[in-house]
Protein backbone atom coordinates (compact mmCIF):
# COMPACT_ATOMS: atom_id res chain seq x y z
CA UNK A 1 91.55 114.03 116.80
CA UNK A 2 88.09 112.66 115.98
CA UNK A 3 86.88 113.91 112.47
CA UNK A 4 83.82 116.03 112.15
CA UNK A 5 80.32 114.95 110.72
CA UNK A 6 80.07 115.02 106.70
CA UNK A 7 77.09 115.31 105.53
CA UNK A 8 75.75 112.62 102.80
CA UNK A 9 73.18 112.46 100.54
CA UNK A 10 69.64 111.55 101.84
CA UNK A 11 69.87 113.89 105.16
CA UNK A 12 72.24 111.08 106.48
CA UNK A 13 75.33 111.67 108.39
CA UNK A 14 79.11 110.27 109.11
CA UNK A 15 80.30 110.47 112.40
CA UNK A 16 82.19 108.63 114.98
CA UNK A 17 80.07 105.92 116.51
CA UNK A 18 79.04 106.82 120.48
CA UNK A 19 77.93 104.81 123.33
CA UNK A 20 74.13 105.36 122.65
CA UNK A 21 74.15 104.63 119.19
CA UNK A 22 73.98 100.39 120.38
CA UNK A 23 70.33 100.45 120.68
CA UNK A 24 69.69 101.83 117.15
CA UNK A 25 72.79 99.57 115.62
CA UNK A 26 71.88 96.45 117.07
CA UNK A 27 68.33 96.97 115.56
CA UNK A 28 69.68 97.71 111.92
CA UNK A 29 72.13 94.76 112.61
CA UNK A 30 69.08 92.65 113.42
CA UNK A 31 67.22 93.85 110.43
CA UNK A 32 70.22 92.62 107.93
CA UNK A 33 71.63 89.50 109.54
CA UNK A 34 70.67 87.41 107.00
CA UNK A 35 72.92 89.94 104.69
CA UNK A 36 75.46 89.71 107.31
CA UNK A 37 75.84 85.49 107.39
CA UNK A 38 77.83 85.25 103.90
CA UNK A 39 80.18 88.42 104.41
CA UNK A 40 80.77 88.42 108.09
CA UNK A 41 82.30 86.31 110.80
CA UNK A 42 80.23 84.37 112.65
CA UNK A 43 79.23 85.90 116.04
CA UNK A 44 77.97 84.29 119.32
CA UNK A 45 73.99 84.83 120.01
CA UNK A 46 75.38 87.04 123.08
CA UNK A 47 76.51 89.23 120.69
CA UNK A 48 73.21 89.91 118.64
CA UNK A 49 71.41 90.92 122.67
CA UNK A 50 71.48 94.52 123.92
CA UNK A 51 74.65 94.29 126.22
CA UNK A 52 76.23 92.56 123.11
CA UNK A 53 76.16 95.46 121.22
CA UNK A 54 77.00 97.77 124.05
CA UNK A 55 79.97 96.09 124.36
CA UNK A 56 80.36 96.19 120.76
CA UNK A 57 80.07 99.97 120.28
CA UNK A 58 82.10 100.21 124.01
CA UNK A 59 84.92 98.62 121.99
CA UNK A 60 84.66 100.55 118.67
CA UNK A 61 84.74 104.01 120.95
CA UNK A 62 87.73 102.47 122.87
CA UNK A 63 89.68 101.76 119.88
CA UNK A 64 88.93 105.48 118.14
CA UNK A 65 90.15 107.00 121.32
CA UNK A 66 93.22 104.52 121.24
CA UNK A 67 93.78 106.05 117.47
CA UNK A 68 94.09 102.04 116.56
CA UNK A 69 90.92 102.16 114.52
CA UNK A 70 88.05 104.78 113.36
CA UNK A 71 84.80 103.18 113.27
CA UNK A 72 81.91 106.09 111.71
CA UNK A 73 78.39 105.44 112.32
CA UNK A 74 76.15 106.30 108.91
CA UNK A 75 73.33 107.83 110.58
CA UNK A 76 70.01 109.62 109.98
CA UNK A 77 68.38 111.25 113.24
CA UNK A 78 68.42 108.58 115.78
CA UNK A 79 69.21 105.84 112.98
CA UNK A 80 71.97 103.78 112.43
CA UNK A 81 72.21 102.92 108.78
CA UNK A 82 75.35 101.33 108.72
CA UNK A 83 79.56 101.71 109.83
CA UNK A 84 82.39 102.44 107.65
CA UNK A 85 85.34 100.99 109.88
CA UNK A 86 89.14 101.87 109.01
CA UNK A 87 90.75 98.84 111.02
CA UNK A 88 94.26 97.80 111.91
CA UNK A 89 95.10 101.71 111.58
CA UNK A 90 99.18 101.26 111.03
CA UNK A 91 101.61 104.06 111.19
CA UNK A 92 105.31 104.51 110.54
CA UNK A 93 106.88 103.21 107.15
CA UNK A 94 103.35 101.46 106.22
CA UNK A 95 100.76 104.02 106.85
CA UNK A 96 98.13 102.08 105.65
CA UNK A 97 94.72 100.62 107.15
CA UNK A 98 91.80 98.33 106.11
CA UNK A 99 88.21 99.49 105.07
CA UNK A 100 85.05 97.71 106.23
CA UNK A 101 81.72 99.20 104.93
CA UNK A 102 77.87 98.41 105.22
CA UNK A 103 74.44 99.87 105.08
CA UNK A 104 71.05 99.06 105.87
CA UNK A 105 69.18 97.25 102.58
CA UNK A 106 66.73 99.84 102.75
CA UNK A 107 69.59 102.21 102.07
CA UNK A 108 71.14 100.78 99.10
CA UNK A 109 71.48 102.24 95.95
CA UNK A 110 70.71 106.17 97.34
CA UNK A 111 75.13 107.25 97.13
CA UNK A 112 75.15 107.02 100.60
CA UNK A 113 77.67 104.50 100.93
CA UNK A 114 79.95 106.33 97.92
CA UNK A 115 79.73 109.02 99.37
CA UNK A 116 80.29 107.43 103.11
CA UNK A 117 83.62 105.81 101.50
CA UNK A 118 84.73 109.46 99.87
CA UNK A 119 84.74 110.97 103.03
CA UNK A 120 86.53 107.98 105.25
CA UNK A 121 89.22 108.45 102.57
CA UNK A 122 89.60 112.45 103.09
CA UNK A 123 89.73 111.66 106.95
CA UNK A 124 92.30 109.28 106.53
CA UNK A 125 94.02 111.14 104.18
CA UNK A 126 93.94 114.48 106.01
CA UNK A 127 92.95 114.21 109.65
CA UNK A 128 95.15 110.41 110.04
CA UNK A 129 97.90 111.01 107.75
CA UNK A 130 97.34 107.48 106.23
CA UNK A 131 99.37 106.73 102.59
CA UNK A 132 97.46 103.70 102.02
CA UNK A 133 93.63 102.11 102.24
CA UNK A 134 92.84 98.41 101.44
CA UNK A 135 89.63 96.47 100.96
CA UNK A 136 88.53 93.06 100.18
CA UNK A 137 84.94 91.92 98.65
CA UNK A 138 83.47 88.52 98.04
CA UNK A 139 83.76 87.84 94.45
CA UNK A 140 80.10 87.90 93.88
CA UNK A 141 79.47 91.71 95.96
CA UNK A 142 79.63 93.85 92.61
CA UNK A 143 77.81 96.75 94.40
CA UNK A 144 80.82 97.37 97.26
CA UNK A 145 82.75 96.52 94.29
CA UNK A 146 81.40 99.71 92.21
CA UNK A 147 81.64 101.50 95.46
CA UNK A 148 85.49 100.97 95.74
CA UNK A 149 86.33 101.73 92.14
CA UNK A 150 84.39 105.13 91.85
CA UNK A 151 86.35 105.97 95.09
CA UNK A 152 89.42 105.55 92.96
CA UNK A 153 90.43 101.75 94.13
CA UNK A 154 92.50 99.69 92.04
CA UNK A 155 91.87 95.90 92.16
CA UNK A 156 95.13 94.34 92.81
CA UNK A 157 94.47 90.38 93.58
CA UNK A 158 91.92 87.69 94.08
CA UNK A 159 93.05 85.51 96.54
CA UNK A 160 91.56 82.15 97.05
CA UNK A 161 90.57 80.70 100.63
CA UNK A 162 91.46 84.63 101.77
CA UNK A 163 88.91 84.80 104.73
CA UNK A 164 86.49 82.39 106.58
CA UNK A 165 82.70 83.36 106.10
CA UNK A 166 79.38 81.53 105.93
CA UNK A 167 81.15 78.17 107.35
CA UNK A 168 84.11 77.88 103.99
CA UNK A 169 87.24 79.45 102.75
CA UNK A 170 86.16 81.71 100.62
CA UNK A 171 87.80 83.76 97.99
CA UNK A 172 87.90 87.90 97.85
CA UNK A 173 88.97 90.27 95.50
CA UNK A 174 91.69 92.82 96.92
CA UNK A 175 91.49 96.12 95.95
CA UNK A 176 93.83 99.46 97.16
CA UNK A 177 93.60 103.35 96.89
CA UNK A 178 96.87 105.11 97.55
CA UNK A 179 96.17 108.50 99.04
CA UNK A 180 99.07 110.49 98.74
CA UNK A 181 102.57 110.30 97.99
CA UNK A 182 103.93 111.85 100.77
CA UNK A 183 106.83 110.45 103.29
CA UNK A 184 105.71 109.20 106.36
CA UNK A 185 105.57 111.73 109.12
CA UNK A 186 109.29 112.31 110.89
CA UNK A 187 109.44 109.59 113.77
CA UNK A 188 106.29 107.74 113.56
CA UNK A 189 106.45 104.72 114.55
């Protein structure tokens, strides 16, 4: 079941990403790659071009169908201000996924993101059944680290050589919400 738009400050929306949303993503994406080099993987130049991102978006819709993974387009009209991506969605005795998060620089500092994070939580929460949500930040990203704690994460560990960015090991700083603390669903698996 895909969750329904919530509505966030600014006029913007959260929604599931769709197929013609890679026109107005890869432009935001363009817009912010030099954001993007330090916290992100390094991608081939075929995936900055148009089909790149159709393939990227292709994928994202493939895996929300699939129930592996909920990737939510922040969006304003025909804008794409950033994702909010709930990856590696694992059920059974875990229950627990991993939360991704970004917004256009123009965008920053509005709530949109806060609020874009409160309501990925209620989805996976209510509409996913999820017990358990975990994030990582560089050590030096104190705004998604504000983000995370007034969405009622806990930091729980700082890792060192965690995750490969910007051509180095680098180190992140974990953090966790637990949603609920109900039993898993009878026979998930």
């Amino acid at each position: 079941m895909m969750p329904m738009p919530a509505e966030l400050p600014t006029g913007a929306i959260l929604r599931p990403i769709e197929l013609p949303d890679a026109p107005a993503l890869r432009e935001t994406s363009l817009r912010n790659l030099d954001r993007f080099r330090r916290s992100s993987p390094r991608q081939p130049d075929s995936y900055w071009t148009p089909e790149g991102q159709r393939e990227r978006v292709e994928t994202a819709v493939r895996r929300n169908e699939a129930g592996e993974a909920l990737c939510l387009a922040i969006a304003r009209a025909d804008a794409v201000l950033g994702l909010v991506i709930l990856s590696t969605i694992v059920r059974g005795p875990f229950c627990n996924t991993s939360l991704g998060y970004w917004i256009d620089a123009a965008e920053e500092g509005r709530g949109i993101t806060s609020a874009a994070v409160a309501a990925t939580c209620t989805i996976a929460e209510r509409d996913l059944g999820l017990h358990r949500i975990d994030a990582s930040t560089l050590p030096d990203n104190r705004a998604s680290q504000r983000v995370l704690t007034k969405n009622g994460f806990e930091l729980y560990g700082r890792p060192r050589d965690y995750i490969y960015l910007d051509d180095a090991w680098q180190e992140a700083v974990l953090f966790q919400r637990i949603l609920h603390d109900r039993p898993p669903p009878a026979g998930s698996a």
